[in-house]
Protein backbone atom coordinates (compact mmCIF):
# COMPACT_ATOMS: atom_id res chain seq x y z
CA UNK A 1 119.38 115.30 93.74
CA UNK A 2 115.87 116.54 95.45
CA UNK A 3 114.37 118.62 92.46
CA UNK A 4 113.17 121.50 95.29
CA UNK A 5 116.48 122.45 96.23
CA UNK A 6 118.25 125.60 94.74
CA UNK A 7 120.81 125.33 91.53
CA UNK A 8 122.75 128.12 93.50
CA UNK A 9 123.79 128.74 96.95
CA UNK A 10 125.44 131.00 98.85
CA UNK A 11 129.14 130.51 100.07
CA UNK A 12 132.32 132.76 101.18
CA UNK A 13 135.27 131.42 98.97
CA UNK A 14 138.94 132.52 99.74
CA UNK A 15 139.05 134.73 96.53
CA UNK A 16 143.00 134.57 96.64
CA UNK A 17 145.68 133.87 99.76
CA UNK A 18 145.98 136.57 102.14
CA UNK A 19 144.52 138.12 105.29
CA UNK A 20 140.74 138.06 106.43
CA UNK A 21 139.53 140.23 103.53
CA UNK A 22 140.33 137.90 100.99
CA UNK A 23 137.16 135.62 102.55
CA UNK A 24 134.50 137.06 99.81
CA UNK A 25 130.53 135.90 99.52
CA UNK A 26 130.18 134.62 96.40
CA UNK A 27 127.04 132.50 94.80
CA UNK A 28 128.15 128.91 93.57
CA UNK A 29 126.62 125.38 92.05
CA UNK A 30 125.22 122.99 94.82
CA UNK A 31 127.84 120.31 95.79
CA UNK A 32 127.16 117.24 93.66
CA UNK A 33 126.94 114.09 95.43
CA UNK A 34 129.43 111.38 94.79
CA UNK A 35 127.71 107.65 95.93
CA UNK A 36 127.97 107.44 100.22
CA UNK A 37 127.40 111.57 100.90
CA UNK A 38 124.83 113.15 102.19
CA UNK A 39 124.03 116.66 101.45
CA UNK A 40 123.48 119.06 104.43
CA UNK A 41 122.01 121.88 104.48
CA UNK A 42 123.84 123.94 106.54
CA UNK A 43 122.57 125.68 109.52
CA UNK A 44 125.78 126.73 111.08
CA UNK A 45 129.63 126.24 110.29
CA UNK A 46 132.95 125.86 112.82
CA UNK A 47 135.98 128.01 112.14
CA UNK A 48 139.10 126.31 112.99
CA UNK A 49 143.07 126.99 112.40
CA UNK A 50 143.60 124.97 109.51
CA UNK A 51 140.60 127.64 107.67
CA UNK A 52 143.05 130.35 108.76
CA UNK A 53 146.15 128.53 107.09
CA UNK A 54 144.22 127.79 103.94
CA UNK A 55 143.22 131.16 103.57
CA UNK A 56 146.75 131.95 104.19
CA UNK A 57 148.21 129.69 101.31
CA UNK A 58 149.99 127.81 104.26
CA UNK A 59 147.72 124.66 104.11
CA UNK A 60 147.00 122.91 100.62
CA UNK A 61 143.72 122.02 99.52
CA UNK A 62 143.56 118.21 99.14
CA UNK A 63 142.72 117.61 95.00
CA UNK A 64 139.78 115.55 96.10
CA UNK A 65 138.15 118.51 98.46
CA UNK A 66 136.11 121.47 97.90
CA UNK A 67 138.55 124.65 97.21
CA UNK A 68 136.03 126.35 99.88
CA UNK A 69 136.98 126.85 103.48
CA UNK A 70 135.22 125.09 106.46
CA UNK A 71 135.87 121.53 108.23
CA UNK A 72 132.80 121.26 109.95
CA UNK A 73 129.13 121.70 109.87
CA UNK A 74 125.71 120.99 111.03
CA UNK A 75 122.29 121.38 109.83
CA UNK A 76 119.48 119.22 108.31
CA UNK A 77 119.95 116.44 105.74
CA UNK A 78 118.67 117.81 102.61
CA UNK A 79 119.57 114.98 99.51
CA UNK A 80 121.05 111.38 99.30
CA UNK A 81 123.91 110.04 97.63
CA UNK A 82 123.22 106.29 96.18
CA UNK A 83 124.61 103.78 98.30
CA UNK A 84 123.54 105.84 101.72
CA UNK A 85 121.66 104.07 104.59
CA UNK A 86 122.10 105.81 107.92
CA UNK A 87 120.55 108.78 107.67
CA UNK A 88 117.36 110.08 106.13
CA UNK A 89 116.01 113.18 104.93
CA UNK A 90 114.77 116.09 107.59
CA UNK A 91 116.96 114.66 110.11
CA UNK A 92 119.46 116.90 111.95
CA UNK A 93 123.25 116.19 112.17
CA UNK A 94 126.44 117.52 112.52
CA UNK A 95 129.78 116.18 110.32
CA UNK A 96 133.25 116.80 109.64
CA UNK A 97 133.64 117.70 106.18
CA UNK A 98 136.61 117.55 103.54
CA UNK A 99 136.21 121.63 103.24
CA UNK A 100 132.91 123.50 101.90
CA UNK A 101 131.39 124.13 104.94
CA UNK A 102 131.75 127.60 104.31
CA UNK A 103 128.11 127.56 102.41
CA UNK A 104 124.27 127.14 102.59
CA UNK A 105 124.62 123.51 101.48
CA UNK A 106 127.74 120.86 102.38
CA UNK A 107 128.48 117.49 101.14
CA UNK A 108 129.83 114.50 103.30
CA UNK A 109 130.34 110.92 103.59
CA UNK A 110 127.43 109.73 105.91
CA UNK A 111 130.34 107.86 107.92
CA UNK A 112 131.13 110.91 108.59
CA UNK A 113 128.37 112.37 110.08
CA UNK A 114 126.74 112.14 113.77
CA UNK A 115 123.57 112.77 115.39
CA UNK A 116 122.89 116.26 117.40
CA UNK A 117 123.50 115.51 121.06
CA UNK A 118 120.47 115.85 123.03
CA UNK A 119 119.56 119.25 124.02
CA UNK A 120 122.16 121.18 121.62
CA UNK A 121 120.76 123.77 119.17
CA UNK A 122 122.73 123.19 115.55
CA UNK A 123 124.64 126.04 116.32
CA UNK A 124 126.60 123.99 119.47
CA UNK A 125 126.62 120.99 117.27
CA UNK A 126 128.08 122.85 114.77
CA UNK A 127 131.05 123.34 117.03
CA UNK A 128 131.92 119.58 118.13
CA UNK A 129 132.89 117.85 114.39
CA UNK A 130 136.69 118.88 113.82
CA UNK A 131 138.07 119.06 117.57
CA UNK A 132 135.91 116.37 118.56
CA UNK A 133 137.66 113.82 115.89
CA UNK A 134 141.02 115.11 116.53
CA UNK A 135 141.33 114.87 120.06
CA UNK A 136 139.67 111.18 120.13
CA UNK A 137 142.37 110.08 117.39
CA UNK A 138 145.23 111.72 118.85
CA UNK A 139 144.61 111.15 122.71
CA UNK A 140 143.17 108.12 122.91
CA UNK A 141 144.27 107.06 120.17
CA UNK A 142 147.47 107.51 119.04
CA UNK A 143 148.07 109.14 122.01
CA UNK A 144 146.99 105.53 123.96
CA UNK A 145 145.60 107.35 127.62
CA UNK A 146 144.44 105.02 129.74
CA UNK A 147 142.69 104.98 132.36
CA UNK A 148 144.64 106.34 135.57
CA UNK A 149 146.84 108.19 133.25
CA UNK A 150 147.74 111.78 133.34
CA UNK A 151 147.50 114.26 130.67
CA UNK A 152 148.62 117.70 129.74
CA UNK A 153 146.66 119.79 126.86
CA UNK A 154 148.92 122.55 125.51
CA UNK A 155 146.39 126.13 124.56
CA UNK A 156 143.68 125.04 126.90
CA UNK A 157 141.49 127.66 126.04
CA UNK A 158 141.68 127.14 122.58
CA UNK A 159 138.90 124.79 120.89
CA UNK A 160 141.13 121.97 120.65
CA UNK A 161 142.17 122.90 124.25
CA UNK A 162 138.18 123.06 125.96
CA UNK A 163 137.59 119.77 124.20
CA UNK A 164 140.44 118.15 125.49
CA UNK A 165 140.50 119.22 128.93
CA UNK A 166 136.17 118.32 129.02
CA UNK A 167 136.34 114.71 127.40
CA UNK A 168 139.74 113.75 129.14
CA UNK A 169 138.54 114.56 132.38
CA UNK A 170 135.01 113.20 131.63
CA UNK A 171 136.79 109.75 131.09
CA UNK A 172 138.25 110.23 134.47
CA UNK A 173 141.84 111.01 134.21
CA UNK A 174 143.50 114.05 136.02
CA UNK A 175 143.91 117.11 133.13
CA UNK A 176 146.62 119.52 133.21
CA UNK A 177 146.76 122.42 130.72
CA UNK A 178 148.57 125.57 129.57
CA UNK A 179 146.88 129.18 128.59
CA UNK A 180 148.34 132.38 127.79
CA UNK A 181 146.08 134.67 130.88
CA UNK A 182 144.97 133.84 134.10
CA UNK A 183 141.40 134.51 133.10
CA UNK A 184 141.98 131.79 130.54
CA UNK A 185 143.64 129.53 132.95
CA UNK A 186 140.60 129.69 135.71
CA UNK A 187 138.19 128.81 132.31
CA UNK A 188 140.20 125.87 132.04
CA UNK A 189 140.01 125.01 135.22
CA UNK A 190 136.01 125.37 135.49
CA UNK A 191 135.88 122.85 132.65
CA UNK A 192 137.62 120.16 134.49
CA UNK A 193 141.61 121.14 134.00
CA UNK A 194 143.33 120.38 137.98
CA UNK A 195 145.25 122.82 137.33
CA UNK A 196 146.20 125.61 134.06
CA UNK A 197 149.65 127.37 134.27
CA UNK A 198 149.95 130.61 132.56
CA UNK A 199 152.82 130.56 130.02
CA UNK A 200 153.06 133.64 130.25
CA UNK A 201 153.96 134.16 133.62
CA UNK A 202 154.64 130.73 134.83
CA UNK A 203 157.30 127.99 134.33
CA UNK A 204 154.53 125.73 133.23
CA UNK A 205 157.50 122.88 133.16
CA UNK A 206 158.28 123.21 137.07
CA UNK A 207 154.62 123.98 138.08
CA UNK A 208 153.95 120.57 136.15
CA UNK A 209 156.52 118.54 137.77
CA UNK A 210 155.35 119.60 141.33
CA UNK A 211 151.89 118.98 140.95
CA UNK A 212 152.60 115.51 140.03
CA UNK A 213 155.26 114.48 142.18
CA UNK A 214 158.11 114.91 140.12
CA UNK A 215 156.25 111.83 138.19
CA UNK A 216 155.44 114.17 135.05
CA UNK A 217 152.77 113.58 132.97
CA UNK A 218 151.54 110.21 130.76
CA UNK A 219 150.13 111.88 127.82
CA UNK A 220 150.94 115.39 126.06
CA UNK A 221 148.89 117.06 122.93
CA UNK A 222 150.71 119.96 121.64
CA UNK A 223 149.97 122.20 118.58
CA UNK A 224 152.94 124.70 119.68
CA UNK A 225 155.72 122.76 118.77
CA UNK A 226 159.46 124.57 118.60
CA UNK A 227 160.70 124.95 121.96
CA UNK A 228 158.14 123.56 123.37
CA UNK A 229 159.15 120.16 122.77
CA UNK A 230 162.52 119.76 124.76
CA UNK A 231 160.52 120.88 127.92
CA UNK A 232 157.62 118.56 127.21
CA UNK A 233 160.16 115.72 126.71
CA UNK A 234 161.67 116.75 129.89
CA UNK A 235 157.56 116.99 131.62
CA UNK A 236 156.78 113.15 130.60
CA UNK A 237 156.58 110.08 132.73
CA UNK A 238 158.49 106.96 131.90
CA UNK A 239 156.92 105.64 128.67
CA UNK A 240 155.06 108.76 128.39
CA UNK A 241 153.75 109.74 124.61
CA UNK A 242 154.17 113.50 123.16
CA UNK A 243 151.66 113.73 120.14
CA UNK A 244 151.82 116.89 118.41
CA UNK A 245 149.35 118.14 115.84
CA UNK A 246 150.29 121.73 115.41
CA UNK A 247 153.31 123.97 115.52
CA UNK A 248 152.76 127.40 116.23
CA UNK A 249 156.14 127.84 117.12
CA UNK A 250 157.23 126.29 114.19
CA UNK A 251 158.08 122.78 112.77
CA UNK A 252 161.67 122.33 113.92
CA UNK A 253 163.43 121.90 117.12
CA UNK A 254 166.48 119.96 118.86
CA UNK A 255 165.76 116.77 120.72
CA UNK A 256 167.55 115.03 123.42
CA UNK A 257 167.71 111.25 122.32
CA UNK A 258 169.06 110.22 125.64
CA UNK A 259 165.53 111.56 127.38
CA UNK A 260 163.97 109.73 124.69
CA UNK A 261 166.13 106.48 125.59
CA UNK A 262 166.03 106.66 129.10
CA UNK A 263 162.24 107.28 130.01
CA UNK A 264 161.21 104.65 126.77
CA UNK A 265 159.28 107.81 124.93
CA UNK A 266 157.36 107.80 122.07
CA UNK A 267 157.00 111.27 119.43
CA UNK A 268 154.13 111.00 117.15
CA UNK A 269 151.20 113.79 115.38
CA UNK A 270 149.31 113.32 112.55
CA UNK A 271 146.82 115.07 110.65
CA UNK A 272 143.13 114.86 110.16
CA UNK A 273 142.24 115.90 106.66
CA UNK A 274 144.37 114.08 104.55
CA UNK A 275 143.17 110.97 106.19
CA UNK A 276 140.40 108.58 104.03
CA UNK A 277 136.98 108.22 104.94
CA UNK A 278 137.53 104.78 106.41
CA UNK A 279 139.70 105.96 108.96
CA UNK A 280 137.20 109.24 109.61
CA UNK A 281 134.21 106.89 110.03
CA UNK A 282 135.82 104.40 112.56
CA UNK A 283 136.38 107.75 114.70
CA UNK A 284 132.88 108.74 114.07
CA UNK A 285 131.66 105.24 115.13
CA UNK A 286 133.97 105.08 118.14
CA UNK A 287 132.83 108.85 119.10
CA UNK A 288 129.07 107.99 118.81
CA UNK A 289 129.70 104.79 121.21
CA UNK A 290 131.91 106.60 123.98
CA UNK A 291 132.01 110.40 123.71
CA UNK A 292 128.33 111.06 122.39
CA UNK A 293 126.77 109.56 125.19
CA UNK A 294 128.68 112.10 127.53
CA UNK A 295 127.62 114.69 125.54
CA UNK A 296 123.53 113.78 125.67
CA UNK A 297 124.00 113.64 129.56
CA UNK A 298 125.67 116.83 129.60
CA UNK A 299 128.84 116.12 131.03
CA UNK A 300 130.51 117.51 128.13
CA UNK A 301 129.12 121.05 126.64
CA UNK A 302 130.30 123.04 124.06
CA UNK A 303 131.89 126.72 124.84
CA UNK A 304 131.50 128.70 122.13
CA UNK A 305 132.82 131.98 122.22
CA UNK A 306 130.94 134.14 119.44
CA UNK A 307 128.91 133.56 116.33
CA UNK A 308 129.72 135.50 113.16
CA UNK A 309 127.14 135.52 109.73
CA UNK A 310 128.46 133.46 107.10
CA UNK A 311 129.44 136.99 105.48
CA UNK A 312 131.53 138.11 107.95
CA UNK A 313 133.83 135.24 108.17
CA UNK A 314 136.40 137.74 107.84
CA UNK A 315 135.79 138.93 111.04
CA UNK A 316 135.76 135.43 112.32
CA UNK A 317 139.27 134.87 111.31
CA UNK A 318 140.36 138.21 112.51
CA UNK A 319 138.83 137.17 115.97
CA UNK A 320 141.04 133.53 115.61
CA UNK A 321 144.03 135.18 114.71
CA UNK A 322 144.03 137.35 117.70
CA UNK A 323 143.86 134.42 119.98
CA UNK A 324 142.03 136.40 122.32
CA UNK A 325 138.50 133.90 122.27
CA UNK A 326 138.01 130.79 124.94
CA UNK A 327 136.49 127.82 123.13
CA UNK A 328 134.46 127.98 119.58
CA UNK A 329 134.28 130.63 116.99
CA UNK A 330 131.26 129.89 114.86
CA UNK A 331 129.33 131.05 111.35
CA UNK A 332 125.60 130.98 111.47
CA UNK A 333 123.99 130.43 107.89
């Protein structure tokens, strides 16, 4: 480790499981570096769900990641693990992490890490890591969209949501998506969606069906889950492929085999964090080639909503759980 950097750093550790004021600053130990990290010294830090639902007690640390919050971070690469070779010190970069992004100073694999896109402060960049990776992996995928194809993104608005509706329709394919207001439904629209039903108001099934023919759509991501699913069954095209990585509306539901049978479906999710850093760096690698590029030329931007201080990440949470942001919530550092 670089002798100039701190023994201690600041961090905001989830001091036991319950609501936002259990997020408390504490001071803690630098990360030390296992061969293949980097250490980053963190500029700014993306709050996502799955912080919420570890916070909660609803999401289990991994036994091989840091016990404090935060998926995703970018800053300045600040120390080298043995074994690293693409990145150097002083350069800037943004990474999903394994958890500890919550803090002045975050260790990765460098496989996981990726350049700032041209023209982004480390604030934006800090925004892209988590959503970024799991809409790649699940929509194109496991999810298999081709070109052509057509896709609906359940919670458009969310950060999940604006990144799916921006790099699906960047790649050309007609974007559909749901939102709970009609001032989130017209932001979803201004980032590329053909149309956004409010749930709320709308039978987002039928409006779906007519806009495309009766055809339905090729491609689903859903992180509502419960009775959602027999609808979005219903709302796919022959051989169409429902991927769910949430369930807001819980884990369980009844499925119709038959529409299964008849239209050839497929049902699949998955996960991001438990998955190795293998898999994690081929989706960093195929990112870099085909999404980064779209980013530099600014056809894909991030949308954050509001930045928080690392301290208040209790207010950050407060503002997720209310559901009431379009886009990013972020912590500055």
């Amino acid at each position: 480790m670089n002798s100039k950097l701190p023994a201690k750093m600041r961090a905001v550790e989830v001091s036991q499981p319950g609501g936002p004021d259990v997020l408390k600053p504490v001071e803690r130990p630098l990360p030390q570096l296992k061969p293949g990290e980097i250490l980053i010294k963190v500029a700014a830090a993306g709050v996502n769900r799955p912080d919420v639902l570890q916070r909660m007690g609803n999401y289990p640390v991994p036994p091989d990641a840091s016990d404090l919050p935060g998926l995703e971070v970018a800053g300045t690469v600040a120390a080298l693990g043995s074994e690293v070779t693409q990145w150097k010190i002083g350069e800037q970069v943004c990474a999903l992490a394994h958890g500890g992004g919550y803090a002045e100073y975050c260790a990765v694999p460098e496989v996981q890490a990726l350049p700032v896109p041209k023209g982004l402060s480390l604030t934006e960049a800090a925004s892209l890591p988590e959503t970024f990776f799991t809409v790649y992996s699940n929509v194109f995928e496991r999810g298999g969209l081709k070109s052509g194809e057509v896709f609906l993104v359940q919670g458009g608005s969310s950060g999940i949501g604006v990144t799916a509706i921006q790099m699906v329709s960047a790649m050309g394919n007609r974007v559909f998506a749901t939102a709970g207001s009609d001032e989130k439904c017209a932001a979803c629209v201004k980032l590329g969606a053909e149309q956004a039903f409010n749930y709320r108001t709308q039978d987002w099934a039928a409006e779906l069906k007519a806009a495309t023919g009766g055809k339905g759509v090729n491609v689903i991501l859903d992180m509502v889950g419960g009775d959602y699913v027999p609808k979005e069954l219903k709302s796919l095209a022959e051989d169409g492929r429902l991927v769910m990585i949430a369930f807001l509306r819980g884990h369980k539901t009844e499925v119709d085999l038959n529409e299964v049978m008849r239209k050839r479906l497929q049902i699949t999710g998955s996960t991001l964090r438990p998955r190795n850093v293998e898999f994690k760096g081929q989706v960093a690698r195929a990112l870099r080639e085909r999404i980064w590029p779209l980013l530099d030329a600014g056809k894909i931007k991030p949308v954050i909503f509001r930045t928080f201080p690392l301290e208040q990440a209790g207010e950050a949470h407060k503002l997720m759980e209310s559901s009431q942001h379009i886009g990013k919530i972020v912590l500055t550092v």
